[in-house]
Structure formats: C-alpha cells, structure tokens
N, C-alpha and C. Protein backbone atom coordinates (compact mmCIF):
# COMPACT_ATOMS: atom_id res chain seq x y z
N UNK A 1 42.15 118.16 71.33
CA UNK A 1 43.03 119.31 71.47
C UNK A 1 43.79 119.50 70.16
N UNK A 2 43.60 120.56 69.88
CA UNK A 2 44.26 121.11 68.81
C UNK A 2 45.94 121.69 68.90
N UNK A 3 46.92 121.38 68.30
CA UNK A 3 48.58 121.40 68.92
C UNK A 3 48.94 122.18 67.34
N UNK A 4 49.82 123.08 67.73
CA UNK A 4 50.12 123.43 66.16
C UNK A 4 51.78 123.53 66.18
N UNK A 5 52.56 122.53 66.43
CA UNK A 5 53.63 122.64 66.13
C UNK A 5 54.64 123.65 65.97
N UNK A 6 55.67 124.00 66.60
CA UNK A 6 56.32 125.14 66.40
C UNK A 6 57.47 124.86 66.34
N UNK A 7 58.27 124.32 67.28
CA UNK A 7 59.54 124.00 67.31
C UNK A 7 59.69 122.65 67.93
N UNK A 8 60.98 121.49 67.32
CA UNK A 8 60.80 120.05 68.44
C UNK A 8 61.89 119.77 67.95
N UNK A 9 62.81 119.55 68.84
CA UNK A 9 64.14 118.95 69.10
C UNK A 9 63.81 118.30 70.62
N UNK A 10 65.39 117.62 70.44
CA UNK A 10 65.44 117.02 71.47
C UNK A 10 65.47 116.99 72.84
N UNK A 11 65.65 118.75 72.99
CA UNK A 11 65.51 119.09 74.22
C UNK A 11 63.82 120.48 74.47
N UNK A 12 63.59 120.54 73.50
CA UNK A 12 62.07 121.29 73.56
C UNK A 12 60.98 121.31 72.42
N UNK A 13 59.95 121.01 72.85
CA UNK A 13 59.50 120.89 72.04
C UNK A 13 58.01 122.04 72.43
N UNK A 14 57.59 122.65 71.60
CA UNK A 14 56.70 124.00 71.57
C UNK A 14 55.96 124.16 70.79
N UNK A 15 54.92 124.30 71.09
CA UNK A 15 53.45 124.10 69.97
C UNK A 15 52.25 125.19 70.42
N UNK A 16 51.56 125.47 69.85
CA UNK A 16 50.13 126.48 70.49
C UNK A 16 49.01 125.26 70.41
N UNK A 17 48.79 125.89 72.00
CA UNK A 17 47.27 125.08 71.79
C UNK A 17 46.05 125.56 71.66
N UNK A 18 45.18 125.30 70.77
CA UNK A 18 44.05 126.19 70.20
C UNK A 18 43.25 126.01 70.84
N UNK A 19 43.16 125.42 71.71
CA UNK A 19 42.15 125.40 72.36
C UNK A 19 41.89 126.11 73.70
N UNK A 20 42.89 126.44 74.32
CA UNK A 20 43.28 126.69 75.41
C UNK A 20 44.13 128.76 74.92
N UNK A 21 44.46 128.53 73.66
CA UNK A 21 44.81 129.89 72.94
C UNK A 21 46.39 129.93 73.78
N UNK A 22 46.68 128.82 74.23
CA UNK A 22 48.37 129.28 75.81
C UNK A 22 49.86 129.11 74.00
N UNK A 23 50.50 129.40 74.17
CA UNK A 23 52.19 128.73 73.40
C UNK A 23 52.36 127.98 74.58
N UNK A 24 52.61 126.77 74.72
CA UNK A 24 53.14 126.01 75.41
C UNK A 24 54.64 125.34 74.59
N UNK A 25 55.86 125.37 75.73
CA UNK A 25 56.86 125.16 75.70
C UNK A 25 57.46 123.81 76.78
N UNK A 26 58.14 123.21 76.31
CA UNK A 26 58.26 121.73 77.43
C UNK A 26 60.05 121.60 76.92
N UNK A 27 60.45 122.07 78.03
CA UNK A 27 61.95 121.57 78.09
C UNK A 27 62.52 120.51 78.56
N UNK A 28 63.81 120.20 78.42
CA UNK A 28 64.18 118.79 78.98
C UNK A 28 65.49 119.15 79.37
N UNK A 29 66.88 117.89 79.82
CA UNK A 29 67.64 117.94 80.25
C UNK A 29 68.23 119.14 80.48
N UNK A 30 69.70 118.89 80.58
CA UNK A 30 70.57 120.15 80.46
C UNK A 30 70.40 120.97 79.81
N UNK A 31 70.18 122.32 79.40
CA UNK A 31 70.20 122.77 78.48
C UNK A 31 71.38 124.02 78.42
N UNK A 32 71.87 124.28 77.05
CA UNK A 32 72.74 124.52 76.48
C UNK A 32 72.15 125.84 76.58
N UNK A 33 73.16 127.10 76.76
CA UNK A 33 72.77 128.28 76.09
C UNK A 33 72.15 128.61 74.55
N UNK A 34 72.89 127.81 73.69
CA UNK A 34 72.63 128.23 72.32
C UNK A 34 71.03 127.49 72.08
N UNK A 35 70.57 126.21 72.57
CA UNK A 35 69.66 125.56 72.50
C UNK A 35 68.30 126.38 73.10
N UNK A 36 68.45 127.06 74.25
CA UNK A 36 67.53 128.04 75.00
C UNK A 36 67.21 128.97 73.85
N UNK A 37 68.35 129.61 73.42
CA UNK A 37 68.22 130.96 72.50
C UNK A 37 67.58 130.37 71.15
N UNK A 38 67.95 129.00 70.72
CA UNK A 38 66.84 128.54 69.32
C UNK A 38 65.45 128.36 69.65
N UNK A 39 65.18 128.10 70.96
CA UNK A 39 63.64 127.60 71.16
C UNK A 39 62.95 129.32 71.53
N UNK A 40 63.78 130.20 72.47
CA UNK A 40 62.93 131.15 72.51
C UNK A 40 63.14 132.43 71.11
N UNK A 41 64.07 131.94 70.19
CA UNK A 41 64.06 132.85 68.84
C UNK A 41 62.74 131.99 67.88
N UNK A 42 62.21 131.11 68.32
CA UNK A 42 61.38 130.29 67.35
C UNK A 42 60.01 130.83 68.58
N UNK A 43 60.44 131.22 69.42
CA UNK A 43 59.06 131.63 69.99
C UNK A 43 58.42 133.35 69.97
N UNK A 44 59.63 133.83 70.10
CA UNK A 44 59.71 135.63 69.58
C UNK A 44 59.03 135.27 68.12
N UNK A 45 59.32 134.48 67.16
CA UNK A 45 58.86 134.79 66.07
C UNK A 45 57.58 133.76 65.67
N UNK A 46 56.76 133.32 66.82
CA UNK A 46 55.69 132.73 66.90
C UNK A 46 54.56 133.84 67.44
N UNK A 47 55.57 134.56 68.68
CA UNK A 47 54.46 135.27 69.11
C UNK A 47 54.37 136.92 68.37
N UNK A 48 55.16 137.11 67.69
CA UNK A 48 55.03 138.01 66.90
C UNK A 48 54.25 138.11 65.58
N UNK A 49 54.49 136.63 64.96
CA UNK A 49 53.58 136.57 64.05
C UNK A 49 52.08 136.33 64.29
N UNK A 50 51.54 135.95 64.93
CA UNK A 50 50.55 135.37 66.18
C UNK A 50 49.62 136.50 67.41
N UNK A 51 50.25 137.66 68.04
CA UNK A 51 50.11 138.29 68.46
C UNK A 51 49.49 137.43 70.12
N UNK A 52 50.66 136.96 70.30
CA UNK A 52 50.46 135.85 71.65
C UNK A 52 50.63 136.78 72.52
N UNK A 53 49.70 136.22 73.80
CA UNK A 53 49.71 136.99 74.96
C UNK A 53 49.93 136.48 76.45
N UNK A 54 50.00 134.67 75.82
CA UNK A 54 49.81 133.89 77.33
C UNK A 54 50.95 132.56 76.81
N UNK A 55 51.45 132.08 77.32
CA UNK A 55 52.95 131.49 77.39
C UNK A 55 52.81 130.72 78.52
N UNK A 56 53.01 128.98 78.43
CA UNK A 56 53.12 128.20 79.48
C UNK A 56 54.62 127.59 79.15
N UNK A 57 55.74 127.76 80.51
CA UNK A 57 57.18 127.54 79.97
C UNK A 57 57.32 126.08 80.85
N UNK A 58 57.11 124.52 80.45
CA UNK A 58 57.11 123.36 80.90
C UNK A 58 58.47 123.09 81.17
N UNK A 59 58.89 123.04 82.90
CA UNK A 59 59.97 122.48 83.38
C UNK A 59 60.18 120.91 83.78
N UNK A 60 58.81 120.32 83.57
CA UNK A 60 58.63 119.32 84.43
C UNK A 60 60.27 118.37 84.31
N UNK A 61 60.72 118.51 82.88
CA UNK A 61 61.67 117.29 82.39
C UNK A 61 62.83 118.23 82.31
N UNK A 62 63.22 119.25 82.72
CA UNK A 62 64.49 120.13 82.69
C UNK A 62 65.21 119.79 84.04
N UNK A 63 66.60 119.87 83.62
CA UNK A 63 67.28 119.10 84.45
C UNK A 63 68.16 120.72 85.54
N UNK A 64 68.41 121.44 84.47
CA UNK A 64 68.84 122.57 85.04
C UNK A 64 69.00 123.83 84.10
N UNK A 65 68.84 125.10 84.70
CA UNK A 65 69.34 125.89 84.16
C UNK A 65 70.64 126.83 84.40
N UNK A 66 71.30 126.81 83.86
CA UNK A 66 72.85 127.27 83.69
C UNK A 66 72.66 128.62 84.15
N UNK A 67 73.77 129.34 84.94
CA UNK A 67 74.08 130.49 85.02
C UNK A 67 73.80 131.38 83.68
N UNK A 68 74.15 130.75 82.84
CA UNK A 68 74.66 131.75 81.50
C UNK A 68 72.82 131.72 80.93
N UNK A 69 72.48 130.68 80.83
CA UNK A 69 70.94 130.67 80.60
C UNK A 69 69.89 131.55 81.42
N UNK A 70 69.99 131.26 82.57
CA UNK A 70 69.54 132.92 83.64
C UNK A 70 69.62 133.98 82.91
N UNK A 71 70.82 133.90 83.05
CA UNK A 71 71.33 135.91 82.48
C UNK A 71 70.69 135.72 81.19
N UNK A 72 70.67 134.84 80.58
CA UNK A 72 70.01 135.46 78.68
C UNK A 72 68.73 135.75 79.10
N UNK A 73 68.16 134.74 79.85
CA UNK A 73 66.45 135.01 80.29
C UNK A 73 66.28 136.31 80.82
N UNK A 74 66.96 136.54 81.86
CA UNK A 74 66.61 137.77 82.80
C UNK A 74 67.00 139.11 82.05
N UNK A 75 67.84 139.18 81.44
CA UNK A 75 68.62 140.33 80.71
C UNK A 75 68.01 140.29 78.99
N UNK A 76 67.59 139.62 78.77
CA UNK A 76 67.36 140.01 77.02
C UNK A 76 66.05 139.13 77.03
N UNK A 77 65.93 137.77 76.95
CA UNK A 77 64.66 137.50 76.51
C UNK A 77 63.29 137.95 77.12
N UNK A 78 63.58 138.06 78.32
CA UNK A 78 62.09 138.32 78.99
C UNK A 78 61.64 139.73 78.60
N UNK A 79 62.28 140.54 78.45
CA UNK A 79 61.99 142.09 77.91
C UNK A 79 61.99 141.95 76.64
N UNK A 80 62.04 140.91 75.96
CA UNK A 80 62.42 141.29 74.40
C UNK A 80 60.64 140.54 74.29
N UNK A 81 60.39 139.58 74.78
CA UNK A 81 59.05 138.81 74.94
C UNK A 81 57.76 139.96 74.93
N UNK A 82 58.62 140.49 76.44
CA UNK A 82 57.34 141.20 76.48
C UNK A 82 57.00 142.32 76.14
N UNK A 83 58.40 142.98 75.21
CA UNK A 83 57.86 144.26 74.06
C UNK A 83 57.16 143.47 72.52
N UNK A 84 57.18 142.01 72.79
CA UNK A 84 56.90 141.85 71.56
C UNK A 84 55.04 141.92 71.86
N UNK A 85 54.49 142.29 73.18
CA UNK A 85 53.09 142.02 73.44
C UNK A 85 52.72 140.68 74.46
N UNK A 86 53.79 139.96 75.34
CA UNK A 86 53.23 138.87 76.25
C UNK A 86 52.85 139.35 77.14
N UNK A 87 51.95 138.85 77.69
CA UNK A 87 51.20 139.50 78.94
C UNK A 87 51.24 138.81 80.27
N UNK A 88 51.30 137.14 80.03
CA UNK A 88 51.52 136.46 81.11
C UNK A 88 52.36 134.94 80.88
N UNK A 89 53.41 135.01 81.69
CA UNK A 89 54.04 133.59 81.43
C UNK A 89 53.86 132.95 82.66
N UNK A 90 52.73 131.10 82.62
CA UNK A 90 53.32 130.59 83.51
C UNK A 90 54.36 129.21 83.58
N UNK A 91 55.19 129.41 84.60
CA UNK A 91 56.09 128.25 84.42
C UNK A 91 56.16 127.22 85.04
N UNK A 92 55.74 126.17 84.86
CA UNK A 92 55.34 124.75 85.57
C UNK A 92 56.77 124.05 85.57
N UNK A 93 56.53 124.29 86.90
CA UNK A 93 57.98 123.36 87.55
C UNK A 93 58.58 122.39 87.77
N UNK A 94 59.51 121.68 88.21
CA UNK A 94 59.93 120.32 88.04
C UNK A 94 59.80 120.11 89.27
N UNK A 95 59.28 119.08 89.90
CA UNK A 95 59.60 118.79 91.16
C UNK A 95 60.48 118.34 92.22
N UNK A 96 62.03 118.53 91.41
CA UNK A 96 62.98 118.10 91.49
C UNK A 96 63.57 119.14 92.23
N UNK A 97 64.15 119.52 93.20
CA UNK A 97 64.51 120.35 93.92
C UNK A 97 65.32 121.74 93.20
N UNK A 98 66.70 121.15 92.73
CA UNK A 98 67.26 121.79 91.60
C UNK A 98 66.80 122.80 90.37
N UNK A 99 66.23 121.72 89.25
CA UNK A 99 65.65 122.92 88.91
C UNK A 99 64.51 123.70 88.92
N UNK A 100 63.91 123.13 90.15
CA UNK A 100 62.98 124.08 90.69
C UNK A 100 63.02 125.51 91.28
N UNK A 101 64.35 125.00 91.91
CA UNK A 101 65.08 126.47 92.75
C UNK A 101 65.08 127.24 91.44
N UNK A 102 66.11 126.94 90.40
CA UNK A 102 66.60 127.24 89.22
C UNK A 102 65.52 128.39 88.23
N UNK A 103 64.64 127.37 88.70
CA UNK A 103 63.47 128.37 87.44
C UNK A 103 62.37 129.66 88.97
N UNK A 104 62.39 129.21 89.53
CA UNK A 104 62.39 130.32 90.97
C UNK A 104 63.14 131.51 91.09
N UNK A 105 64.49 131.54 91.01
CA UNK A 105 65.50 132.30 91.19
C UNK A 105 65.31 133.50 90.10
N UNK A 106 65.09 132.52 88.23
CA UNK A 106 64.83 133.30 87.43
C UNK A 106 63.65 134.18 87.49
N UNK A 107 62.76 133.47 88.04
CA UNK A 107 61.01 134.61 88.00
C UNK A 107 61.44 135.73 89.10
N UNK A 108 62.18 135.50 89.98
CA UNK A 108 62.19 136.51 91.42
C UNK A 108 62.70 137.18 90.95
N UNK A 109 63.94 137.08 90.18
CA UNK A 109 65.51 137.95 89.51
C UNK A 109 64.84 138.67 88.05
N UNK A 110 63.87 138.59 87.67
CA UNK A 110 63.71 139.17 86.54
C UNK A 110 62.97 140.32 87.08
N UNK A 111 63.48 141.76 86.37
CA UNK A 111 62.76 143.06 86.28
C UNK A 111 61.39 142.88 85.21
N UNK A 112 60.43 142.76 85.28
CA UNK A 112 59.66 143.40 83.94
C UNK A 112 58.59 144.80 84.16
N UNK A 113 58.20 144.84 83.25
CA UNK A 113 57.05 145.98 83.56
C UNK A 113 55.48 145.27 83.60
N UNK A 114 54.77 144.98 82.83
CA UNK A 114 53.62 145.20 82.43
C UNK A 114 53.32 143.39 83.12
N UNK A 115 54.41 142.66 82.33
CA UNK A 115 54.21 141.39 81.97
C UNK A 115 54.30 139.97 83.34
N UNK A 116 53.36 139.67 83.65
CA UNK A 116 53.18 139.12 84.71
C UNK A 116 54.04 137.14 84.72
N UNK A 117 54.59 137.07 85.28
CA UNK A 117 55.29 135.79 85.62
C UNK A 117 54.87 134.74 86.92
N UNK A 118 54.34 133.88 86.77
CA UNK A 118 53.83 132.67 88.13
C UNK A 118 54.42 131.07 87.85
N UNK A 119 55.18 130.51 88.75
CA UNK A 119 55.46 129.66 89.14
C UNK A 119 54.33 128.80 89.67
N UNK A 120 54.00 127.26 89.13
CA UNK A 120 53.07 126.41 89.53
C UNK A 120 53.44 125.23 89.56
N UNK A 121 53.02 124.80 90.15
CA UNK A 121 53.32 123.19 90.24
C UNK A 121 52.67 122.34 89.79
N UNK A 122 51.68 122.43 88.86
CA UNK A 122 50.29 121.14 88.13
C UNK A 122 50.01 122.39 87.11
N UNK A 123 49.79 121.33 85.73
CA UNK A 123 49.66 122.12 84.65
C UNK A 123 48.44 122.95 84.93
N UNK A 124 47.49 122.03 85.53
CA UNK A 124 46.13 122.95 85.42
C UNK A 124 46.17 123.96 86.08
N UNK A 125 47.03 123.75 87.17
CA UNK A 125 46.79 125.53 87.68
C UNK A 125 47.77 126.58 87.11
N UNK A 126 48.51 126.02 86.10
CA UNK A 126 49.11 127.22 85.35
C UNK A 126 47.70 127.55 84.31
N UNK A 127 47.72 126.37 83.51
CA UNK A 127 46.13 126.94 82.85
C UNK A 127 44.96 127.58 83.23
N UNK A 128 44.79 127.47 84.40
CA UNK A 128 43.96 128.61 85.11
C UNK A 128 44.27 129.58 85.09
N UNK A 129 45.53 130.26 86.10
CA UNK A 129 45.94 131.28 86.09
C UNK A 129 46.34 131.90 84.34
N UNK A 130 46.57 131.16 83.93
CA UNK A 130 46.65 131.81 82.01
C UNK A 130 45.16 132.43 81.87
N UNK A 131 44.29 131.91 82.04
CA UNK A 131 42.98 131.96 81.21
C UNK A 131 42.13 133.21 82.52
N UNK A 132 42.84 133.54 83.39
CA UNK A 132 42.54 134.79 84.10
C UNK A 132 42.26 135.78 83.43
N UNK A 133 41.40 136.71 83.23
CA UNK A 133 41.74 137.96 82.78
C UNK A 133 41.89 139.42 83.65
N UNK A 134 43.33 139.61 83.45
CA UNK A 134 43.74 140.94 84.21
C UNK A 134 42.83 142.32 83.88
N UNK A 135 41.89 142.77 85.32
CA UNK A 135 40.96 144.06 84.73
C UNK A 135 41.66 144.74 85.74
C-alpha cells in the first residue's frame, strides 16, 4: 500500500492511499476546535490540489466531538469540502457509544447537496461503499 502523507500530529494523522485512490483521515482523543480546523485546512488544500473525490474520516480512536466542532463541520467545512469537488465521505466509527452518537448526530445534522455522507462500522465496508460508483 502506497500512503502519501499529508498531515500527522498527535491527534490526526491523514495520508492518501494510492491504491485504494480514498484521503484517509484517523483522529484521536479530544479534539480541540482549532486542531479539527488544522487537519481539515490541510485537507481542503489536499483535495484541491489533488482533485479528490472520496474521503474516509477514521473515528475509531476519537474520544469526542465538541459542540463547537459540530457546528464548524456542519456549517462551514462540509460545504466548503464539497464545493471544493468531494463526492463521498465515509466515516468509520468508534465503537464507543459516545463518540459514535457524536459523529451520527453530525452526518444526520448536516445539509449538503450533491455530496453523499455514510457512517460504518469496519473499514472495509467504508472502502466498499467509497469505491461504489454513483450512475
């Protein structure tokens, strides 16, 4: 598998995989508003340069997401994503009750147009559903 590095701190770390063609993203603990907004400003300008269309958002190790982190997702990033050209994000969940609800709440609560959003529970069936093609 081919990984091409994008962004890695301590709470996400985000790479494309070439093989699979997905941006995959893997979050962890708490996360901070400002920390959310560095990983998805390093991903706006991955998939822009890139012309990405499929996005896997890894909850397995996220502990929660904050009120204030919702609203940036639901209100600015997810529309800003998907005028940049995303077509499908899936988000593999934690099995942890919490932020499972957490990242649930966000896919139900978000308006988009075009750009399709699925909740999964095992990577491979987010990678399936990625490698779908919408006719």
């Amino acid at each position: 598998m081919i990984k091409l590095k994008i962004f890695e701190t301590n709470y996400s770390d985000i790479y494309f995989d070439d093989d699979e063609g997905v941006l995959i993203a893997r979050w962890s603990g708490f996360l901070q508003p400002e920390q959310v907004k560095n990983g998805c400003r390093a991903i706006a300008d991955y998939v822009t340069k890139n012309q990405i269309k499929r996005y896997l958002s890894d909850h397995t190790e996220l502990k929660a997401l904050s009120n204030q982190v919702r609203d940036y997702l639901i209100s600015e990033w997810f529309p800003e994503i998907e005028n940049l050209g995303m077509e499908k994000i899936a988000v593999l969940v934690s099995q942890n009750a919490f932020p499972k609800a957490s990242a649930e709440k966000v896919v139900n609560e978000t308006q988009i147009g075009r750009m399709k959003i699925l909740t999964c529970s095992s990577r491979p069936d987010c990678l399936e559903w990625l490698r779908q093609n919408e006719h």
